[in-house]
C-alpha atoms as a PDB file:
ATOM      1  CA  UNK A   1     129.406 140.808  79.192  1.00  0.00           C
ATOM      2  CA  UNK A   2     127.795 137.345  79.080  1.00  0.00           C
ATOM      3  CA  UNK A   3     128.236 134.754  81.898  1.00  0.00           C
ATOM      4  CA  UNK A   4     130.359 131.742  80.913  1.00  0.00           C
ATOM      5  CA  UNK A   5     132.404 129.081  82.950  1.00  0.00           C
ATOM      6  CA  UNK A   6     135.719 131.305  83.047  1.00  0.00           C
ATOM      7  CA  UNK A   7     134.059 134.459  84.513  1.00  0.00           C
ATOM      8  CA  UNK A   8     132.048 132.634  87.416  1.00  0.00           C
ATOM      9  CA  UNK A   9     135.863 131.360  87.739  1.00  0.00           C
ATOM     10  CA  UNK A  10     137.357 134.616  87.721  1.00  0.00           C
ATOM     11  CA  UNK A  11     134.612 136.087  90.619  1.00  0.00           C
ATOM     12  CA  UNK A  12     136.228 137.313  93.633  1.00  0.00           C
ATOM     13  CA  UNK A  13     135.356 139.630  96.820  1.00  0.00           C
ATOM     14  CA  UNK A  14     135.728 143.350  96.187  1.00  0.00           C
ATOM     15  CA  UNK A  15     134.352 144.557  99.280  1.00  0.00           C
ATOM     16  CA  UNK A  16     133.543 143.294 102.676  1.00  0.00           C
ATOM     17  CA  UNK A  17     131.186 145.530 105.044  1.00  0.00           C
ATOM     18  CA  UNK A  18     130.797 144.476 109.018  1.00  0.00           C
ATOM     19  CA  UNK A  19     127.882 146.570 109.881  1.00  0.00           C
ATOM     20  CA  UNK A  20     125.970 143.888 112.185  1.00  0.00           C
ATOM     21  CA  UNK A  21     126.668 141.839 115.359  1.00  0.00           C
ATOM     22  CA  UNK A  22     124.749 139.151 114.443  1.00  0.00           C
ATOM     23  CA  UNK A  23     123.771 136.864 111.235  1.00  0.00           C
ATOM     24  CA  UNK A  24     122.378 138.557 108.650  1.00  0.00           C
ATOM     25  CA  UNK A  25     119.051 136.311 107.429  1.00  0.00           C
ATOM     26  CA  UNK A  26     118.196 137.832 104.518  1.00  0.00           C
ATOM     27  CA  UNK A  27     118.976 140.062 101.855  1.00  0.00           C
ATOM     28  CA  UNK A  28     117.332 140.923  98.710  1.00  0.00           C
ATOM     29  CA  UNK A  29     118.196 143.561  95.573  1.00  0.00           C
ATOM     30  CA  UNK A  30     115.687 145.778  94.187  1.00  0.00           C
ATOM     31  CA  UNK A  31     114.759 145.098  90.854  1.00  0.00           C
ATOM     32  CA  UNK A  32     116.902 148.109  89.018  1.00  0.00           C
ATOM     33  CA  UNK A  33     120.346 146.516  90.715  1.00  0.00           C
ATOM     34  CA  UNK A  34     120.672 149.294  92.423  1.00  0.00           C
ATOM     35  CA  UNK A  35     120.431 148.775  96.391  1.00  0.00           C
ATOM     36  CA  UNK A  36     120.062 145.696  98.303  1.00  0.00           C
ATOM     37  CA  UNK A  37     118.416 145.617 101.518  1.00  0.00           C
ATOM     38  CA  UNK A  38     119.375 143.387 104.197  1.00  0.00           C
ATOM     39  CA  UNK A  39     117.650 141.752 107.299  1.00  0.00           C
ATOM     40  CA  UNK A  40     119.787 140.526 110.545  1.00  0.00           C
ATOM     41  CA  UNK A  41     119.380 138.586 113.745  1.00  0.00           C
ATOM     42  CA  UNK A  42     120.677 141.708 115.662  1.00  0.00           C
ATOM     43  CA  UNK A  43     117.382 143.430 114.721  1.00  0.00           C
ATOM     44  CA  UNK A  44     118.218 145.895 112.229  1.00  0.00           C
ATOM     45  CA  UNK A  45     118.210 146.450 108.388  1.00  0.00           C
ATOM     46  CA  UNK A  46     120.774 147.660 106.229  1.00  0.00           C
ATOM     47  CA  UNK A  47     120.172 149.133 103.070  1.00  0.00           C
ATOM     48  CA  UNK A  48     123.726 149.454 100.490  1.00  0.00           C
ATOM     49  CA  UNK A  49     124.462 151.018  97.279  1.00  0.00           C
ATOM     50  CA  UNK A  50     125.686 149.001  94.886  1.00  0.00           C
ATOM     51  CA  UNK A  51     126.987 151.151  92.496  1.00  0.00           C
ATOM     52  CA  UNK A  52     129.062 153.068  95.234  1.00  0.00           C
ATOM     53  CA  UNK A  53     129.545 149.749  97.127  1.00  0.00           C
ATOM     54  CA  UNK A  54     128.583 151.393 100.706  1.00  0.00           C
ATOM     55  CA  UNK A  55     125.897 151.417 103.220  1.00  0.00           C
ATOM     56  CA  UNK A  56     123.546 153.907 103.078  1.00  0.00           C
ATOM     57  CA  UNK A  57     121.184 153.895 106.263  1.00  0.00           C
ATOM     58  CA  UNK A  58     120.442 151.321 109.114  1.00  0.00           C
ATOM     59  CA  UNK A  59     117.291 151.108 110.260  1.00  0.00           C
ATOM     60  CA  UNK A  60     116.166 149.325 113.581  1.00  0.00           C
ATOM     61  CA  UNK A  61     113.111 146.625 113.973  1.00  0.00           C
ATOM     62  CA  UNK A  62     113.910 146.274 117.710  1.00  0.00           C
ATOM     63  CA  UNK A  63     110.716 144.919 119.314  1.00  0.00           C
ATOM     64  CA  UNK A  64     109.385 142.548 116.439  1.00  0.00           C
ATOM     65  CA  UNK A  65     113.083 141.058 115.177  1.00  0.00           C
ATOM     66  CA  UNK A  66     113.101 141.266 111.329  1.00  0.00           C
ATOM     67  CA  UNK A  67     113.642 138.384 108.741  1.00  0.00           C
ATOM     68  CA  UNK A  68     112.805 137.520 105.216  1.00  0.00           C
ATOM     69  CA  UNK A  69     112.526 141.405 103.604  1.00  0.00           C
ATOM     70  CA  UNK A  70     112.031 141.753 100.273  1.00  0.00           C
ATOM     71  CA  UNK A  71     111.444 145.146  98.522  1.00  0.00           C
ATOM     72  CA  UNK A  72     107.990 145.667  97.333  1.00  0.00           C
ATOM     73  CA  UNK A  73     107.368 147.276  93.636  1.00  0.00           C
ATOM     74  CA  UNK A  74     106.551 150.725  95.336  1.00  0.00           C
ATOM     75  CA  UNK A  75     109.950 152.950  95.590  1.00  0.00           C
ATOM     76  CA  UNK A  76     111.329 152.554  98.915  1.00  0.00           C
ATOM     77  CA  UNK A  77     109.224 149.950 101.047  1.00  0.00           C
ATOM     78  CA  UNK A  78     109.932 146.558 102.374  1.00  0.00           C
ATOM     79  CA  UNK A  79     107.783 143.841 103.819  1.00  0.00           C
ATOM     80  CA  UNK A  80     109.176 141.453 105.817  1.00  0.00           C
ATOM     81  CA  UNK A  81     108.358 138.988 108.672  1.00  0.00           C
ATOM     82  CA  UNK A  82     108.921 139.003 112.347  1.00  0.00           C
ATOM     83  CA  UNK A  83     111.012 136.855 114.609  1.00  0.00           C
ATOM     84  CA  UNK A  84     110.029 138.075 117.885  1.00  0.00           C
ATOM     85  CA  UNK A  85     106.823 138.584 119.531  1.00  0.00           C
ATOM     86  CA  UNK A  86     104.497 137.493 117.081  1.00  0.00           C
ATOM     87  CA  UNK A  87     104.136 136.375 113.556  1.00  0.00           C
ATOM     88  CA  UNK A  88     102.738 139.533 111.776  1.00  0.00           C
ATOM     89  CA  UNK A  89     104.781 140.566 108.808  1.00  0.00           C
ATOM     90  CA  UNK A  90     105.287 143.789 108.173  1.00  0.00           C
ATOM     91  CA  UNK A  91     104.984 146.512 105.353  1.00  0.00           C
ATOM     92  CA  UNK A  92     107.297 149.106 105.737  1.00  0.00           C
ATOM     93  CA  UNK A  93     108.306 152.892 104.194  1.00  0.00           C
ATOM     94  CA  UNK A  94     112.116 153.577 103.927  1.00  0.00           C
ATOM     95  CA  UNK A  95     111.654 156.962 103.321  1.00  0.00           C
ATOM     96  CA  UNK A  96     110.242 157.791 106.733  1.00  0.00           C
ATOM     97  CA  UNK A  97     110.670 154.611 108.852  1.00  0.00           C
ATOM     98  CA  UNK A  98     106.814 153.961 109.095  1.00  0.00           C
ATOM     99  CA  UNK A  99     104.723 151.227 108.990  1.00  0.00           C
ATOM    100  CA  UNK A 100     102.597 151.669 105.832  1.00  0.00           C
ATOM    101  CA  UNK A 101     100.228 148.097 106.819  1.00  0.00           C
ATOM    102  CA  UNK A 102     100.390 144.879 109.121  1.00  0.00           C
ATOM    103  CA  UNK A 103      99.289 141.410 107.854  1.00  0.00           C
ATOM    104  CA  UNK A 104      97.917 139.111 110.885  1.00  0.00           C
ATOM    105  CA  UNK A 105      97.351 136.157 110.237  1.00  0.00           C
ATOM    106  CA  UNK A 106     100.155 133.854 110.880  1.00  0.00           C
ATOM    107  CA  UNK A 107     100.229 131.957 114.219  1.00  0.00           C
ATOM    108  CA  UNK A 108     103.404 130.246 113.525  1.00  0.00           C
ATOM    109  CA  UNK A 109     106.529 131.700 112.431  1.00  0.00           C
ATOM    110  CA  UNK A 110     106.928 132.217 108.951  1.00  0.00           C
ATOM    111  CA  UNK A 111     109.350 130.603 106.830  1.00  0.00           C
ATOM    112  CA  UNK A 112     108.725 131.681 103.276  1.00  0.00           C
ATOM    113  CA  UNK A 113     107.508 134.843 101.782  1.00  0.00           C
ATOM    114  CA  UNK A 114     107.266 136.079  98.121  1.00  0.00           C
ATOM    115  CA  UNK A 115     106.630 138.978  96.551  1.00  0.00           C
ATOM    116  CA  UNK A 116     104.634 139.025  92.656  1.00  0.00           C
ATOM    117  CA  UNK A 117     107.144 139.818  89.976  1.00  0.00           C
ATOM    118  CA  UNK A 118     104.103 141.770  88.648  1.00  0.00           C
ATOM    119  CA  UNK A 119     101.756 143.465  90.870  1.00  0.00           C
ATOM    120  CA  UNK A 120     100.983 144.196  94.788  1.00  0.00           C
ATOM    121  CA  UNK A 121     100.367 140.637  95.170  1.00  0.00           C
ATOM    122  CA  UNK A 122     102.538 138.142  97.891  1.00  0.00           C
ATOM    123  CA  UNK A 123     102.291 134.686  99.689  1.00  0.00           C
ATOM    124  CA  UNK A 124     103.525 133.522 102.929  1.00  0.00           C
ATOM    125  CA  UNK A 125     104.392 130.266 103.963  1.00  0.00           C
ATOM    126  CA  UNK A 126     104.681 129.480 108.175  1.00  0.00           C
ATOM    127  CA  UNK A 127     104.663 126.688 110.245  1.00  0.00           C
ATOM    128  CA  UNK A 128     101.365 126.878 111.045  1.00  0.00           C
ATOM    129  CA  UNK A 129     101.100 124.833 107.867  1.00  0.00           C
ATOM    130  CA  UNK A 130      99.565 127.139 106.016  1.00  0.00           C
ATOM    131  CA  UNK A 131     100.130 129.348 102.948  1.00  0.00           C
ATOM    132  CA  UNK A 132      98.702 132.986 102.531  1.00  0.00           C
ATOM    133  CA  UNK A 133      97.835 135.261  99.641  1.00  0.00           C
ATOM    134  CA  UNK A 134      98.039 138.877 100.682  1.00  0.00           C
ATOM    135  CA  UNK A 135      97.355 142.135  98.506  1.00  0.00           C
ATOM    136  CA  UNK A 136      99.771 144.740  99.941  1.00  0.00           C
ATOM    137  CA  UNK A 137      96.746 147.754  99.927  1.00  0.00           C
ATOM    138  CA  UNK A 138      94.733 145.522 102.797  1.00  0.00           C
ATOM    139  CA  UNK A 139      95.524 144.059 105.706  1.00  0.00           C
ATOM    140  CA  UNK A 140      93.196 141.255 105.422  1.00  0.00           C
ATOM    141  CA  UNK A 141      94.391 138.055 104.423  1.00  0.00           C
ATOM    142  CA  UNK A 142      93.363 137.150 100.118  1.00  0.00           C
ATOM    143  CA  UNK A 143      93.299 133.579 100.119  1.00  0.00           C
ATOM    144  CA  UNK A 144      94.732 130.654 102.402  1.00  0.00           C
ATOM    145  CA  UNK A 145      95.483 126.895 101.725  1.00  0.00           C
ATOM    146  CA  UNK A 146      95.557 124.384 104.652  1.00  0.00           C
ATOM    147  CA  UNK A 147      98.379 122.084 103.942  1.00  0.00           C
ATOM    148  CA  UNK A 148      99.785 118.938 105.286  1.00  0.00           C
ATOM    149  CA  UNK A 149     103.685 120.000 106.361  1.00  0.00           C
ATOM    150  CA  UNK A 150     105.934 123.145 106.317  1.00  0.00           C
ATOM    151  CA  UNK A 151     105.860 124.982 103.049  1.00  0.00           C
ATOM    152  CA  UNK A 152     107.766 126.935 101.040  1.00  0.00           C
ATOM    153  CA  UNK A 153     106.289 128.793  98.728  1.00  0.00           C
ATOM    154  CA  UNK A 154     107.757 131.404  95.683  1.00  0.00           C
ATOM    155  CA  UNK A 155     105.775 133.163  92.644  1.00  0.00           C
ATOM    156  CA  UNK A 156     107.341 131.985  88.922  1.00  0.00           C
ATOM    157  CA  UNK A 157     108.563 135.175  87.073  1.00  0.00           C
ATOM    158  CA  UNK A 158     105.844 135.833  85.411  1.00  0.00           C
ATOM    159  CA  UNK A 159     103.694 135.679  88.461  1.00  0.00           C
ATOM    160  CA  UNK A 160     100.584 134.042  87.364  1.00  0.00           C
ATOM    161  CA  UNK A 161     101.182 130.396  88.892  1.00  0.00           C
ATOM    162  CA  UNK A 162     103.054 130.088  92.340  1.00  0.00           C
ATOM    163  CA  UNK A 163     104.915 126.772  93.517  1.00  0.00           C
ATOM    164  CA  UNK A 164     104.794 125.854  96.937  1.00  0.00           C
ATOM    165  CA  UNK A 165     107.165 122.545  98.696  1.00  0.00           C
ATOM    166  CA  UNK A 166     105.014 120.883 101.204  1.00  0.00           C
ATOM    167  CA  UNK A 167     106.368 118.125 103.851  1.00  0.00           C
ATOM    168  CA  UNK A 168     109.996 118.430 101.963  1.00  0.00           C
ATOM    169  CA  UNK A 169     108.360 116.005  99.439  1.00  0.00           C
ATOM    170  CA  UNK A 170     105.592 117.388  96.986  1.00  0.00           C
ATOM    171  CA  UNK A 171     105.665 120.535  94.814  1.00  0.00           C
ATOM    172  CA  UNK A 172     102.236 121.654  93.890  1.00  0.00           C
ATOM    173  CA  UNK A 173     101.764 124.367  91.347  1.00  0.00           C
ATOM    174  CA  UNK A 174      98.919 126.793  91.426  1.00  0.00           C
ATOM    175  CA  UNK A 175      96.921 129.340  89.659  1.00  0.00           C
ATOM    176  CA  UNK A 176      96.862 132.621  90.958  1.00  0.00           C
ATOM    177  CA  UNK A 177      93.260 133.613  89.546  1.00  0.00           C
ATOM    178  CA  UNK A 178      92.124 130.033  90.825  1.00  0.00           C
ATOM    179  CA  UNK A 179      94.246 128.532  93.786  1.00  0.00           C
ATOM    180  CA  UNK A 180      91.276 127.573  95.646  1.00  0.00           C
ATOM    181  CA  UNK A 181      90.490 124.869  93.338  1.00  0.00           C
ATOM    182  CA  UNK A 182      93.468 123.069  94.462  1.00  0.00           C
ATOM    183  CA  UNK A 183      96.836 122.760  92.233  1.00  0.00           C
ATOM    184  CA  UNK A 184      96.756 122.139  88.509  1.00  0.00           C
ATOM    185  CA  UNK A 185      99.968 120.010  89.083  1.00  0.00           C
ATOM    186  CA  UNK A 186     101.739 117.977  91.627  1.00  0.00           C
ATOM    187  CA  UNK A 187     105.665 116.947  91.640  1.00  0.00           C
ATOM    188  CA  UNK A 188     106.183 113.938  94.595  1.00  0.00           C
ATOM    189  CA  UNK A 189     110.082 113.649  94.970  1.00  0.00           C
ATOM    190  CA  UNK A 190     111.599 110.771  96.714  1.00  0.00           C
ATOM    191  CA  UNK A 191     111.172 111.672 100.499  1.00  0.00           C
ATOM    192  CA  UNK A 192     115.284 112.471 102.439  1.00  0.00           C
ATOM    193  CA  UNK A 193     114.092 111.923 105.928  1.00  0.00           C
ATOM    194  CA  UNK A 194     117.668 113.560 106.929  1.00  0.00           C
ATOM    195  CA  UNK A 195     117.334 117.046 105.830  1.00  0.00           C
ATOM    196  CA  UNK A 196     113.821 118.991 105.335  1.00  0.00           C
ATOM    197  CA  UNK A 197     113.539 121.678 102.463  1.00  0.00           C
ATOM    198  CA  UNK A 198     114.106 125.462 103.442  1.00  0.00           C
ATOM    199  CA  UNK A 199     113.505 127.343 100.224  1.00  0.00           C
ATOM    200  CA  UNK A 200     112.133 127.275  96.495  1.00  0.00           C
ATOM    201  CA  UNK A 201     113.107 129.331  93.887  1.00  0.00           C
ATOM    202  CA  UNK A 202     111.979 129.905  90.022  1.00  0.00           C
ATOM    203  CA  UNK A 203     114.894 129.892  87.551  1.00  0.00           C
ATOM    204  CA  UNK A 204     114.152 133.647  85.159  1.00  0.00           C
ATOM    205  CA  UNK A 205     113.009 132.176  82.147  1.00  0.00           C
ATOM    206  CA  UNK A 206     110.318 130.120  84.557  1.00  0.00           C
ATOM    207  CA  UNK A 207     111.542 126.979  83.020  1.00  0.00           C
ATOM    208  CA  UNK A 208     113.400 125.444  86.399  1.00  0.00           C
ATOM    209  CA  UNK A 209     112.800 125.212  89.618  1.00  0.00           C
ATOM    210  CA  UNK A 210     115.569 124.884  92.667  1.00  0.00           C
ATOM    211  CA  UNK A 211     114.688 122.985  95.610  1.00  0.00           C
ATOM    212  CA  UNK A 212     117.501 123.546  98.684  1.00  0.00           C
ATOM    213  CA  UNK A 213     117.414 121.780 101.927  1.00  0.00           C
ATOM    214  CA  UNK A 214     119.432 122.059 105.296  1.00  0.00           C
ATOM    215  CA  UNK A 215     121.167 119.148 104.154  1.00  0.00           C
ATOM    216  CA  UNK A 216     124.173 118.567 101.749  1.00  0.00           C
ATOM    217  CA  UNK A 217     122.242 118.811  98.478  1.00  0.00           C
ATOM    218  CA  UNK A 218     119.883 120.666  96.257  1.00  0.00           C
ATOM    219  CA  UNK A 219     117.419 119.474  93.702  1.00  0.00           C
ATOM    220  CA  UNK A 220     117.432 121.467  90.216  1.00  0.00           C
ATOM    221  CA  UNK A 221     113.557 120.393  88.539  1.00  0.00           C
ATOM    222  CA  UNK A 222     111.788 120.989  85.598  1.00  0.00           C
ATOM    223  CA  UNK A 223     109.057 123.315  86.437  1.00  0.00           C
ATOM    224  CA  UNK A 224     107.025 121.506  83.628  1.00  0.00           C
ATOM    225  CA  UNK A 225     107.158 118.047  84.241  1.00  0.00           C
ATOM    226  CA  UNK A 226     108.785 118.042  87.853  1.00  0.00           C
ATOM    227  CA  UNK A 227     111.433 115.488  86.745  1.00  0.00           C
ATOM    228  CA  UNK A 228     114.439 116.106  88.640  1.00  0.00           C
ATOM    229  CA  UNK A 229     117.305 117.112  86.425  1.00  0.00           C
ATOM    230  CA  UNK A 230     120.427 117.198  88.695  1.00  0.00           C
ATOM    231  CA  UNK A 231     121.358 116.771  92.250  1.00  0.00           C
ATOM    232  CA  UNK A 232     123.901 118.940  93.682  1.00  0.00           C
ATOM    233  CA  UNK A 233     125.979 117.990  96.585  1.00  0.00           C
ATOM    234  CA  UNK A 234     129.827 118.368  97.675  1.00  0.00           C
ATOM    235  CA  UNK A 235     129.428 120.873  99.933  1.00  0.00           C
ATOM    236  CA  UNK A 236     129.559 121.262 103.684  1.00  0.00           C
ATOM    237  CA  UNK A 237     126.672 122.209 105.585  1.00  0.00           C
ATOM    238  CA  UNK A 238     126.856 119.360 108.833  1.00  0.00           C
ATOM    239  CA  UNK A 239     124.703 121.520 111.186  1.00  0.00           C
ATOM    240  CA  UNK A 240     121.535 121.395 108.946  1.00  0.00           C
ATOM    241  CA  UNK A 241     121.779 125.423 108.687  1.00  0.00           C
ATOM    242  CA  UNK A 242     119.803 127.461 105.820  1.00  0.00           C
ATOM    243  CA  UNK A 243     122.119 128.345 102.963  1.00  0.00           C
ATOM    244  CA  UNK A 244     119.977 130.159 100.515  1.00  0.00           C
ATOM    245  CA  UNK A 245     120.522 128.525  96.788  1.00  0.00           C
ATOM    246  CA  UNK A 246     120.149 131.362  93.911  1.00  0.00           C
ATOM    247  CA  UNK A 247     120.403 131.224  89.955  1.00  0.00           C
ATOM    248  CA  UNK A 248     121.936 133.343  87.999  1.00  0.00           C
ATOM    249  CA  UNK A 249     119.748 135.628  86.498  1.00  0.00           C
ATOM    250  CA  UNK A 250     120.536 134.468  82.376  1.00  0.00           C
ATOM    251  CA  UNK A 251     119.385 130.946  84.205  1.00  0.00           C
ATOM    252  CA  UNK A 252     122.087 128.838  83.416  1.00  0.00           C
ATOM    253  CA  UNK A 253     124.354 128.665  86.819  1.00  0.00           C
ATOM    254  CA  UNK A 254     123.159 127.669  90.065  1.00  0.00           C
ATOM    255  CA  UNK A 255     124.751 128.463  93.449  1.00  0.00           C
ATOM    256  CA  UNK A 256     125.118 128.013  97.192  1.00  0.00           C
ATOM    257  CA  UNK A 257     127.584 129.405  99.964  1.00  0.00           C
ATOM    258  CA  UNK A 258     128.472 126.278 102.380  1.00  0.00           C
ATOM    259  CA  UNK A 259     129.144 126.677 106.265  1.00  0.00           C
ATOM    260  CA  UNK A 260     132.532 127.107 105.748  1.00  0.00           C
ATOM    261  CA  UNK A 261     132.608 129.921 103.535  1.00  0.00           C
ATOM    262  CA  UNK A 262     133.025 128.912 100.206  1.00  0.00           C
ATOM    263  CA  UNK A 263     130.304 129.642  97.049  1.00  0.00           C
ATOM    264  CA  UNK A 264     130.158 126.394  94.547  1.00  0.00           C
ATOM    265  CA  UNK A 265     129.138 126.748  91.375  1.00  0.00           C
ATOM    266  CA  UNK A 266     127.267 124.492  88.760  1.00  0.00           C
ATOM    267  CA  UNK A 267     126.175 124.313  85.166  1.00  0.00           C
ATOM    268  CA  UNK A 268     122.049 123.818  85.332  1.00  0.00           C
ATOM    269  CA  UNK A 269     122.303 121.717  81.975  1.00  0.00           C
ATOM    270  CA  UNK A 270     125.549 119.830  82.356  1.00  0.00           C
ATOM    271  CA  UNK A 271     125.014 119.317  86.129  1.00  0.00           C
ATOM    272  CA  UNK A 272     129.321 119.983  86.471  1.00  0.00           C
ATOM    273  CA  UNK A 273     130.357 121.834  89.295  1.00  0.00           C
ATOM    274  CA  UNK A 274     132.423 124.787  87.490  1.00  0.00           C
ATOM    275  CA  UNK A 275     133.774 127.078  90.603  1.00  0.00           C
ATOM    276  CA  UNK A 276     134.367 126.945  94.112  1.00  0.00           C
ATOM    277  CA  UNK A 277     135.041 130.256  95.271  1.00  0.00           C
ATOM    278  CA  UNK A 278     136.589 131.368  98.458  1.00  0.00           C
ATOM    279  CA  UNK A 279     134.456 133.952 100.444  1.00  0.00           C
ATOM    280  CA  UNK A 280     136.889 134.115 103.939  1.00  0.00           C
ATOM    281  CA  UNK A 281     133.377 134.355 105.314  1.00  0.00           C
ATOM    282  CA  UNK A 282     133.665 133.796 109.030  1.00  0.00           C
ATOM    283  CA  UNK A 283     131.011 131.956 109.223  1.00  0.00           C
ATOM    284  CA  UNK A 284     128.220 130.069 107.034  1.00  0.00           C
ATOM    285  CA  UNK A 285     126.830 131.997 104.055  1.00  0.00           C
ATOM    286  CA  UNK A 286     123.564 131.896 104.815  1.00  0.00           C
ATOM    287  CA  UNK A 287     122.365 134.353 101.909  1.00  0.00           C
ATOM    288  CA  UNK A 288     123.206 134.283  98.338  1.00  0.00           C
ATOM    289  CA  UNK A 289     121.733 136.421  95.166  1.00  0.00           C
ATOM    290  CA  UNK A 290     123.033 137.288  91.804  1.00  0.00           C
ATOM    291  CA  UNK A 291     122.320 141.099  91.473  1.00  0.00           C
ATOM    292  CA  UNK A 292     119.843 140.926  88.404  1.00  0.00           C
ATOM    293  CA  UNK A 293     121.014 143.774  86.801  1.00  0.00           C
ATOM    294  CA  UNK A 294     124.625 143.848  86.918  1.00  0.00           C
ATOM    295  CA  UNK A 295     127.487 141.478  86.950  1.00  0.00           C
ATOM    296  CA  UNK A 296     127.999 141.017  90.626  1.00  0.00           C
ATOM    297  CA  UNK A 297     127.143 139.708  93.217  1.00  0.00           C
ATOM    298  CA  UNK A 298     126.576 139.566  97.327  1.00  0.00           C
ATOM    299  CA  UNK A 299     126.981 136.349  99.848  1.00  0.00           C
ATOM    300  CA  UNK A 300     126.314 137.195 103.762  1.00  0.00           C
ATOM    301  CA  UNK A 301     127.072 135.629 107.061  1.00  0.00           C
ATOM    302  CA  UNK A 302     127.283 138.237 109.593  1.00  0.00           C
ATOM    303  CA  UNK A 303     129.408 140.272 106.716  1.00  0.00           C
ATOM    304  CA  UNK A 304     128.162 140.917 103.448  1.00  0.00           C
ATOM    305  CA  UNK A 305     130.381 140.388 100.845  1.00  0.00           C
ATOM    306  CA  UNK A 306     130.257 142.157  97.268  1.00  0.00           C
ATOM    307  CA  UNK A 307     131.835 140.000  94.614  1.00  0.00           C
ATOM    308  CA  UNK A 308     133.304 141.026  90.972  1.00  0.00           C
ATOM    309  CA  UNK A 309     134.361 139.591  88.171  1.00  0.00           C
ATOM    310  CA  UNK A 310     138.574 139.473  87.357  1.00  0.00           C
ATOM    311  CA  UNK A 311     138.899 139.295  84.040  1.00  0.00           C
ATOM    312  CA  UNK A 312     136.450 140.303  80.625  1.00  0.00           C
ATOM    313  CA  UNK A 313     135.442 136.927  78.775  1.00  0.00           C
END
């Protein structure tokens, strides 16, 4: 079944799970569709099947806070980031509820993490103004770049070049096998001193890159020649929260919950809105993925909601 305009239409909620007290700030699917793993402000982590559409265990990060979690290419660990205490993030086994490794590093909370489509590689981006290069088999830190502003920071798909948004105005793009000599490429974009960027994301076939901000707009690029393609806007977000932006994963539809529960929906090439689709979410979607295997997929605000699709284009 092949996205089109009529089936992103047709999307609706097929099941709605209330398994935390608090805002859940991150979720992320493993890379078979399978499961998706979710972090929350009330400190725990939730782990669904997505072929049953249930949760499977909850698991607790009490005295660090948890944020950010993304599965790793190993069956059955996470890493993820802290939000209390201190800034360490975090390498953990499912199976047995163990820390596997710690990264120190950070001094500043971190804001942006990414895992290599490819290999045991990942980056972090805090606001310590700095981005790190970790190798999940050591503990000590692989590379780091001093930069001027907050970053955000995400691998492209093939995971030899990684972007990173610095001062919510310049995209650099570097080399994995030679970072350290700077980036090969630089994007300025014309500054918005009323909203700073909060994430960066690689369309699949590496060709696009999304820029969204805690303001009423996101920035579609090419990941080439940094020209900015479209500007989305029309939706509400007036309390500069971060409402995660995803593509779908055939790279042609872009989308973003708004703080009053709705998804919209736009064509990358035409730049048309094509859906607006209500979530009843109770409060502002913060989180947003297409599952990358299957056609659905899940939008959180202190629920997470599974959506399918209502008719066969």
């Amino acid at each position: 079944m092949k996205l089109t305009d009529n089936v992103l239409r047709s999307f609706r909620v097929a099941k709605v799970f209330r398994e935390n007290s608090d805002k859940i700030n991150c979720f992320d699917f493993s890379p078979n569709g399978e499961t998706v793993i979710s972090s929350s402000d009330d400190d725990s982590i939730v782990l669904y099947d997505c072929q049953e559409g249930k949760p499977k265990r909850t698991l607790y990060s009490k005295k660090y806070g948890v944020d950010l979690i993304r599965y790793t290419h190993a069956a059955n660990t996470v890493v993820y980031s802290s939000n209390k205490i201190d800034d360490t993030i975090r390498f953990l086994s499912l199976h047995d509820n163990k820390y596997i490794r710690y990264f120190p590093g950070h001094s500043k909370r971190v804001v942006a993490l990414s895992m290599s489509p490819v290999d045991d590689t990942f980056i972090s981006g805090s606001l310590d103004k700095t981005i790190r290069l970790w190798d999940l088999r050591s503990p000590n830190c692989q590379g780091l770049m001093h930069l001027q502003g907050k970053p955000v920071c995400s691998f492209d798909p093939e995971g030899l070049i990684f972007a990173a948004g610095v001062n919510s105005e310049m995209v650099k793009l570097y080399d994995l096998r030679s970072f350290d000599k700077g980036p090969f490429a630089t994007f300025k974009m014309q500054y918005d001193r009323t909203c700073e960027w909060t994430g960066l994301k690689f369309s699949n076939d590496g060709k696009l890159i999304l820029i969204s901000t805690n303001g009423g707009f996101l920035r579609l690029i090419d990941a080439f020649k940094g020209a900015v393609l479209h500007t989305f806007g029309g939706y509400n977000n007036s309390k500069a929260v971060t409402l995660e932006a995803s593509f779908t994963p055939d790279s042609q539809f872009i989308m973003i919950g708004s703080e009053d529960g709705k998804i919209h929906v736009w064509n990358g090439e035409s730049g048309m809105k094509v859906a607006v689709l209500d979530g009843k979410h109770t409060g502002p979607i913060t989180c947003l993925q297409f599952n990358p295997k299957f056609m659905t997929f899940a939008s959180a605000c202190s629920n997470m909601a599974f959506w399918l699709p209502t008719i066969d284009d």
